[in-house]
C-alpha atoms as a PDB file:
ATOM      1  CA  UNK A   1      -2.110  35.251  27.017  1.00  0.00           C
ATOM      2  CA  UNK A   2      -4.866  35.410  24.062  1.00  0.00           C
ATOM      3  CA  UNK A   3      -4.138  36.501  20.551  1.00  0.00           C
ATOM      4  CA  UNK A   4      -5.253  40.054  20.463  1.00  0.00           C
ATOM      5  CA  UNK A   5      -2.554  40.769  23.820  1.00  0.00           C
ATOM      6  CA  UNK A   6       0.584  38.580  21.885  1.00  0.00           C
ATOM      7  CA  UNK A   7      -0.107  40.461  18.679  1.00  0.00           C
ATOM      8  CA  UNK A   8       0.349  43.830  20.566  1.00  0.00           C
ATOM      9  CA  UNK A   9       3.670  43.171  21.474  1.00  0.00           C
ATOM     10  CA  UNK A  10       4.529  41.538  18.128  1.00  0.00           C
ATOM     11  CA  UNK A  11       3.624  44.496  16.415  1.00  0.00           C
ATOM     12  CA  UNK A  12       5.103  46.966  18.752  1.00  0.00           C
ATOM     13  CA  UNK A  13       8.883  44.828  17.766  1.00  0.00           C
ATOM     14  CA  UNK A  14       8.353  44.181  14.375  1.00  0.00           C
ATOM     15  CA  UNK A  15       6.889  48.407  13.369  1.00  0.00           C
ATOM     16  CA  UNK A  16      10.551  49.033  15.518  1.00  0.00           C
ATOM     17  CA  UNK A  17      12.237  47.047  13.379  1.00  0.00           C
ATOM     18  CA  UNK A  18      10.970  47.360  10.401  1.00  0.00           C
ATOM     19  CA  UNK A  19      12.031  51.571  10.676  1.00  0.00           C
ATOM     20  CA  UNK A  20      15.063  50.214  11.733  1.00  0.00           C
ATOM     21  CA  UNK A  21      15.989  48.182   8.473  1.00  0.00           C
ATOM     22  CA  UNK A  22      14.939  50.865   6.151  1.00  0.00           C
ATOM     23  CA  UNK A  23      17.141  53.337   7.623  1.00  0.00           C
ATOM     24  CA  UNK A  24      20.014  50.407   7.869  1.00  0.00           C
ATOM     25  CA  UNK A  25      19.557  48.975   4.036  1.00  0.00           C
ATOM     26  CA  UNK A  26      19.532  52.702   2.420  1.00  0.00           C
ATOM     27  CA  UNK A  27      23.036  53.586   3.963  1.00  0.00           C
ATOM     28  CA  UNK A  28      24.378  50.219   4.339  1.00  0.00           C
ATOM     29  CA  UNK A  29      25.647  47.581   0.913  1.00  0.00           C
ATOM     30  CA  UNK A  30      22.547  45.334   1.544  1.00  0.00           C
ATOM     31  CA  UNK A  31      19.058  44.609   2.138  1.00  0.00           C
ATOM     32  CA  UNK A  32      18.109  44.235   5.635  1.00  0.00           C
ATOM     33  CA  UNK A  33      14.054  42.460   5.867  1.00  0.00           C
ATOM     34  CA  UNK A  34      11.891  41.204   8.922  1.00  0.00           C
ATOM     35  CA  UNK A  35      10.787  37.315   7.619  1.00  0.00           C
ATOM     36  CA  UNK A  36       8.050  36.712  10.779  1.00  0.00           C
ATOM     37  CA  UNK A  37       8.055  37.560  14.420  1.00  0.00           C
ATOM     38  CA  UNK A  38       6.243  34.876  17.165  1.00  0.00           C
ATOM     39  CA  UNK A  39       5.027  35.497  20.527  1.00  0.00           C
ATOM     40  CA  UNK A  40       6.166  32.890  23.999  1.00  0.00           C
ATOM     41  CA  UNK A  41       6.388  32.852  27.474  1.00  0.00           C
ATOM     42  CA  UNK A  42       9.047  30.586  28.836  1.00  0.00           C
ATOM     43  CA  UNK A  43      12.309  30.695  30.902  1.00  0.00           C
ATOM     44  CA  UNK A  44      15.663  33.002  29.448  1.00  0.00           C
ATOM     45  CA  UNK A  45      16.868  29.043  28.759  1.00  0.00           C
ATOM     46  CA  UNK A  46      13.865  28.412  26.513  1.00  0.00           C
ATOM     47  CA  UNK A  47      13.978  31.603  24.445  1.00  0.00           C
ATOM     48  CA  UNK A  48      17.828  31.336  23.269  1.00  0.00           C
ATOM     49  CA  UNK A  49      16.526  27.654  22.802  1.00  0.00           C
ATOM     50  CA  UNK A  50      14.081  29.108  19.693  1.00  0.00           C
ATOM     51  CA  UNK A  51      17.558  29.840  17.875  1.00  0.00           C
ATOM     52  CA  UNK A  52      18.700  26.987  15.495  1.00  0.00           C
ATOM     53  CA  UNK A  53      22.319  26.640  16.840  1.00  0.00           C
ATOM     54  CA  UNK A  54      22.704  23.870  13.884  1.00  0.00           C
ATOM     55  CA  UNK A  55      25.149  22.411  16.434  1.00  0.00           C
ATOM     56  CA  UNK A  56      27.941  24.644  17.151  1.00  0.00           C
ATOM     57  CA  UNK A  57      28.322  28.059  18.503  1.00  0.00           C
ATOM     58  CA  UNK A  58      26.315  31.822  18.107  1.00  0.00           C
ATOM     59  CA  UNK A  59      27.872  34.958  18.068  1.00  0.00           C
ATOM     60  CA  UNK A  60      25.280  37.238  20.409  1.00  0.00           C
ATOM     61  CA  UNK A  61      24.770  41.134  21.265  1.00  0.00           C
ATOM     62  CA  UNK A  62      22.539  41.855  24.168  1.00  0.00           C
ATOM     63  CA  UNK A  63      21.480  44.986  25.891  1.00  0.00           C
ATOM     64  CA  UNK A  64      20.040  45.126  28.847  1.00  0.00           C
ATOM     65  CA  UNK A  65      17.982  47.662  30.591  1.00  0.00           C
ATOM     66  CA  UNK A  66      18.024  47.769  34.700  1.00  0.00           C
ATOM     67  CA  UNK A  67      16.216  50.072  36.661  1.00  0.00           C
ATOM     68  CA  UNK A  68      12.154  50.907  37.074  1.00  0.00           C
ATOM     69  CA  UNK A  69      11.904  49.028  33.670  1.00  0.00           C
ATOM     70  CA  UNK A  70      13.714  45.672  32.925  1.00  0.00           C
ATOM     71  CA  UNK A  71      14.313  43.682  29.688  1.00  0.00           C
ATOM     72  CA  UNK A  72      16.664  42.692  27.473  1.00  0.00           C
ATOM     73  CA  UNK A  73      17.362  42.400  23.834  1.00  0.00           C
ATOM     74  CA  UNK A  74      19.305  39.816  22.425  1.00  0.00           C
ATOM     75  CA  UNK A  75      20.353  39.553  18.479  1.00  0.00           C
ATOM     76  CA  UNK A  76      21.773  36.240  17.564  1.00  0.00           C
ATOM     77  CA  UNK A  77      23.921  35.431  14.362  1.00  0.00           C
ATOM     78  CA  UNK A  78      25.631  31.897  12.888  1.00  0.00           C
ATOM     79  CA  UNK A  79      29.212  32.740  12.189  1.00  0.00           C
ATOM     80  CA  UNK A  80      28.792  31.263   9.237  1.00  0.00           C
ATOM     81  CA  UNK A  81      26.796  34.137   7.994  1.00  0.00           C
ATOM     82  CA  UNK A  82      29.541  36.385   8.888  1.00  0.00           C
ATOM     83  CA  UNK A  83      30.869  37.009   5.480  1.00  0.00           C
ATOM     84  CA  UNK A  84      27.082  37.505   4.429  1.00  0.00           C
ATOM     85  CA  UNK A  85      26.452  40.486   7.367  1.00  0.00           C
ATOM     86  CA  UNK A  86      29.665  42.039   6.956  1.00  0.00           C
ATOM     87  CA  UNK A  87      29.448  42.593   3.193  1.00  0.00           C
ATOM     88  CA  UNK A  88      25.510  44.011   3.540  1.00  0.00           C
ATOM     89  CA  UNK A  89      26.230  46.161   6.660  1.00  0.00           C
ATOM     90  CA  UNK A  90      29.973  47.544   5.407  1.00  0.00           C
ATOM     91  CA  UNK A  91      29.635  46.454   1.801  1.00  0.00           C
ATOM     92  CA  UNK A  92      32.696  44.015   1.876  1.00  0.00           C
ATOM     93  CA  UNK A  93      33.611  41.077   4.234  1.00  0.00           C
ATOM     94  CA  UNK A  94      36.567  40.104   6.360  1.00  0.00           C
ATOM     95  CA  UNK A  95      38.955  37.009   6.019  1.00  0.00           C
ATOM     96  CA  UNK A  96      37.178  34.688   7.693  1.00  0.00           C
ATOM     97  CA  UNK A  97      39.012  32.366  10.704  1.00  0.00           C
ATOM     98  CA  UNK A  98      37.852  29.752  12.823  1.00  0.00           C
ATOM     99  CA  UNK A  99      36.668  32.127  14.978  1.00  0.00           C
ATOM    100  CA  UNK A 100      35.128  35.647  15.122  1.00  0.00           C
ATOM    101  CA  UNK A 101      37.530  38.019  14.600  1.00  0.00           C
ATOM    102  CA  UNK A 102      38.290  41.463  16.625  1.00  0.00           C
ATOM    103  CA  UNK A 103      37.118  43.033  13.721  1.00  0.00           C
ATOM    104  CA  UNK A 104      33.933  41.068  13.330  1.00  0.00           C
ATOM    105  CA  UNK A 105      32.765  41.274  17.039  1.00  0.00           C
ATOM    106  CA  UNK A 106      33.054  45.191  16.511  1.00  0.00           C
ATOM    107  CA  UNK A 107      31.128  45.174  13.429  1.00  0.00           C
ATOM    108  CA  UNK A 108      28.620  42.906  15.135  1.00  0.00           C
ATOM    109  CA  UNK A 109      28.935  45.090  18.233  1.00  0.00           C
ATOM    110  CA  UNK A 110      27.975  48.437  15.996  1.00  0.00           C
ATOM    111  CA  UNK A 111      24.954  46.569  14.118  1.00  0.00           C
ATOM    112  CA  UNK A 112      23.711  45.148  17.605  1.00  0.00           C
ATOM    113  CA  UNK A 113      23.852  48.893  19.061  1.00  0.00           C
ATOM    114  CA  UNK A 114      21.807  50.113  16.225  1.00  0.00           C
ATOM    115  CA  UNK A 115      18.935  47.330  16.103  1.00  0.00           C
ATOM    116  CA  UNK A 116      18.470  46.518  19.487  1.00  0.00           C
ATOM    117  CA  UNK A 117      18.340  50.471  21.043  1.00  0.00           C
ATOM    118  CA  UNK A 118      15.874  50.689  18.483  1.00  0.00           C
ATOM    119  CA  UNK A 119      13.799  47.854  20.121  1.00  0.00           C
ATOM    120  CA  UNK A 120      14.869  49.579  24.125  1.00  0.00           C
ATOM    121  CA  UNK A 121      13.730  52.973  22.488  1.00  0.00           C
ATOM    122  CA  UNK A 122      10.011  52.064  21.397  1.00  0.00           C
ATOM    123  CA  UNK A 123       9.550  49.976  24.260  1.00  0.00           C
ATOM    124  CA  UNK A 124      10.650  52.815  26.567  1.00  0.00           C
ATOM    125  CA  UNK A 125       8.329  55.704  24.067  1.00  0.00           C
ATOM    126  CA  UNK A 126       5.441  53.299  24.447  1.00  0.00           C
ATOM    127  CA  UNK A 127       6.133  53.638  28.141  1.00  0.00           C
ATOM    128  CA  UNK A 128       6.671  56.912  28.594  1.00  0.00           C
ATOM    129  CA  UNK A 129       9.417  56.573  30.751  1.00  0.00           C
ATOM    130  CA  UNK A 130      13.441  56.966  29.828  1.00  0.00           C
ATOM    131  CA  UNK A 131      15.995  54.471  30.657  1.00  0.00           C
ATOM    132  CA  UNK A 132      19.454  54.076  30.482  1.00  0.00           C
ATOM    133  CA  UNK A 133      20.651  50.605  28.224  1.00  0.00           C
ATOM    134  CA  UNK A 134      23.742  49.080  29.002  1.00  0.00           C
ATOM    135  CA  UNK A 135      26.463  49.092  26.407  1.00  0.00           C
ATOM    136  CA  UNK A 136      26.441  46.223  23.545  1.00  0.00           C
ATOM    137  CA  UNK A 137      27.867  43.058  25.149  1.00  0.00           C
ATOM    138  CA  UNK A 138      29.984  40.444  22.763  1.00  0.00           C
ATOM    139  CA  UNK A 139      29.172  37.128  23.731  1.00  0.00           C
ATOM    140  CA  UNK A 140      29.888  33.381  21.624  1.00  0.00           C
ATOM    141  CA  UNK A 141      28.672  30.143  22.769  1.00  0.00           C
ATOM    142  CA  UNK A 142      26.179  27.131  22.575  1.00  0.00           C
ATOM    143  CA  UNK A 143      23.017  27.384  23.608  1.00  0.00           C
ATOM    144  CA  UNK A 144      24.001  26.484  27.203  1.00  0.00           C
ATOM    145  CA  UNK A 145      26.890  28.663  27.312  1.00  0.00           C
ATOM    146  CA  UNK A 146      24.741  32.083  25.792  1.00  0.00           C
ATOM    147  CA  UNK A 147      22.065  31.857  27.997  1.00  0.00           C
ATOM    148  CA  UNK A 148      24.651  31.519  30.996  1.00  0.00           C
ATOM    149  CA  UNK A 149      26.427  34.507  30.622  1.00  0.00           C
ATOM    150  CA  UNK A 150      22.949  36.383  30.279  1.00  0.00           C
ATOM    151  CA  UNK A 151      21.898  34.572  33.596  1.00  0.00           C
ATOM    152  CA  UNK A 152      24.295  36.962  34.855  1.00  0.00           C
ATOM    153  CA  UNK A 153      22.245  40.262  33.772  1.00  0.00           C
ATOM    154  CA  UNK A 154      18.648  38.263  34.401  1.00  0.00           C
ATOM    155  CA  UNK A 155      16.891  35.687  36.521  1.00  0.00           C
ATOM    156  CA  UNK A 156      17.660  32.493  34.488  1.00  0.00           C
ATOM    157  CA  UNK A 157      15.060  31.084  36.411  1.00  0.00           C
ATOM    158  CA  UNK A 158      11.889  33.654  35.973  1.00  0.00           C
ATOM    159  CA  UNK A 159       9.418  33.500  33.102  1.00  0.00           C
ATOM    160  CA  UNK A 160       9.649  36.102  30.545  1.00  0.00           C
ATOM    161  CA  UNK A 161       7.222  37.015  27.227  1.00  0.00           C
ATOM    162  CA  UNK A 162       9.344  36.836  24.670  1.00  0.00           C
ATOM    163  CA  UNK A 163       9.118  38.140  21.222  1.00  0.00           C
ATOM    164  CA  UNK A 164      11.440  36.929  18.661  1.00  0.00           C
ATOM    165  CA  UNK A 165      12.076  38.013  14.944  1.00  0.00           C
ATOM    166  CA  UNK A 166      13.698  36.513  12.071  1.00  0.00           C
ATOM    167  CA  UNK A 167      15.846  38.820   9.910  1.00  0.00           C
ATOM    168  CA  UNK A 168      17.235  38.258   6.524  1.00  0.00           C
ATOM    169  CA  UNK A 169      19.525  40.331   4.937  1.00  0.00           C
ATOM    170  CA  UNK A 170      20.949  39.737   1.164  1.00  0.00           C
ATOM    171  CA  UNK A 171      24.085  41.323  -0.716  1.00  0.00           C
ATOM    172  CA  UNK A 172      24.278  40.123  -4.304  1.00  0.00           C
ATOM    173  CA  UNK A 173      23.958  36.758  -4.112  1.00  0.00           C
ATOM    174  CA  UNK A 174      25.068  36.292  -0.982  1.00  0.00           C
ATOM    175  CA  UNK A 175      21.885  35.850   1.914  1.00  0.00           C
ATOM    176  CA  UNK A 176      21.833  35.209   5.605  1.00  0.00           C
ATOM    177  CA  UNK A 177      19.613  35.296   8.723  1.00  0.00           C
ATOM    178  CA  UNK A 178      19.991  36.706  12.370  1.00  0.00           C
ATOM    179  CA  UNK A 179      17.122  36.362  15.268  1.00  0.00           C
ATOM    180  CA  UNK A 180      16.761  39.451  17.631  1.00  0.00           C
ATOM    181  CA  UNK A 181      14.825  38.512  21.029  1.00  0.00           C
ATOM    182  CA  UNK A 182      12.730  41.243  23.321  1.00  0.00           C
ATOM    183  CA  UNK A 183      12.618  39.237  27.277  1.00  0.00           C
ATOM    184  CA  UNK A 184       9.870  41.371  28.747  1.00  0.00           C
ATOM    185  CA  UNK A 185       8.777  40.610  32.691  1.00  0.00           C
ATOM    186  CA  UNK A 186       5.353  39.694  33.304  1.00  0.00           C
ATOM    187  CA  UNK A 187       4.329  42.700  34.450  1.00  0.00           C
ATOM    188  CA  UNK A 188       5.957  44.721  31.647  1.00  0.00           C
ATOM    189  CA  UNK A 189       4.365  42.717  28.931  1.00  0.00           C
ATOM    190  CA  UNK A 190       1.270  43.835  30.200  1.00  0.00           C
ATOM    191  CA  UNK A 191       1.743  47.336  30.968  1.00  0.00           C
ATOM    192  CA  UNK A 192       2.657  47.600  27.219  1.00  0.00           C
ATOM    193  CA  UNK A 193      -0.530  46.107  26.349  1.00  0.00           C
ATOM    194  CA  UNK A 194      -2.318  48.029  28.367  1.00  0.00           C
ATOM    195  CA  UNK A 195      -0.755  51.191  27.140  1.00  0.00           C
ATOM    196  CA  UNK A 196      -0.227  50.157  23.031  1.00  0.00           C
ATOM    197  CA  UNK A 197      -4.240  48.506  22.772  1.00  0.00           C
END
C-alpha cells in the first residue's frame, strides 16, 4: 500500500465524518471534532487492538454490511466517558453505575446508527452500488472479548485495510474521545481507490 492509495481511503472516512459531526454538534448539546485518522492492514484482532482499552472494558456499536459489498464499522467508547457523550449528544447525562445502563446502550445505539451509516453510505455512493446495513449491535468487552463477538459477523482470521479515526467531543468543561473503525476487504480497499483517485 503506498501513501497516495492509504490517503484515499483516509480522506474518503474522515470528509464522511467530518459532515457527519457538523450536522450532529448543531442539533446536539456539544461539540463533536475528528482529532486524526491513520491507515493499516492487519487482522479484525489487530484493529480493535489500536483502541486504548486502559485495562478494562469498551462499550462498541458495529454495523455490518453483507452482500456484493462487505465491511464493517465499528465505533468504540470508554465508559468512563459516558457522562461526557451523553451530556454532548442529549445535553444532560445519566446516573452513572458500574455498568452501562439500558438507557446508555440506547443512546450509544442511536449515536452509533447515525455515525457509522454515514461511513456505510459514502462508501456505498463512492461505489455506486446500494446495500442494506445491519441494525446497530450493542456489544461490551476487552479487547479479546469485542473482537470475538465481531468474529461472528467477519473472518477473524482475514486481513482487512483498516481506517480508524479519533473523535473528541466537549460539553462545557466536560471532554471525551471515541474511535470509529472502517474494516474494508482487500479487494474493496482497492476498488475504492480505483474509483475515488
Amino acid at each position: 500500500m503506498n501513501p497516495k492509495e492509504s490517503g484515499i481511503l483516509e480522506r474518503l472516512a474522515a470528509l464522511s465524518l467530518e459532515r457527519c459531526l457538523v450536522k450532529i454538534s448543531k442539533v446536539s448539546a456539544g461539540t463533536w471534532e475528528l482529532l486524526d485518522t491513520a491507515d493499516s492492514r492487519g487482522t479484525l484482532s489487530a484493529a480493535v487492538g489500536q483502541y486504548d482499552f486502559k485495562g478494562r472494558s469498551a462499550a462498541a456499536v458495529y454495523v455490518d454490511v453483507q452482500g456484493g459489498v462487505s465491511l464493517t464499522t465499528l465505533l468504540l467508547f470508554d465508559p468512563e466517558d459516558l457522562d461526557c457523550i451523553s451530556k454532548c449528544f442529549l445535553g444532560y447525562s445519566f446516573p452513572r453505575s458500574r455498568t452501562v445502563s439500558l438507557s446508555e446502550e440506547v443512546m450509544l445505539l442511536e449515536l452509533g446508527n447515525i455515525m457509522l451509516n454515514s461511513l456505510c453510505n459514502s462508501v456505498m455512493n463512492a461505489l455506486r452500488s446500494s446495500f442494506m446495513p445491519s441494525v446497530p449491535c450493542f456489544i461490551e468487552g476487552d479487547a479479546a472479548g469485542i473482537a470475538g463477538a465481531l468474529g461472528a459477523v467477519m473472518d477473524a482470521k482475514k486481513d482487512f485495510r483498516t481506517i480508524a479515526i479519533t473523535l473528541t467531543m466537549q460539553s462545557g468543561a466536560s471532554t471525551g474521545r471515541c474511535k470509529v473503525f472502517v474494516l474494508l476487504p482487500d479487494e474493496l480497499a482497492a476498488q475504492l481507490e480505483g474509483m475515488v483517485s
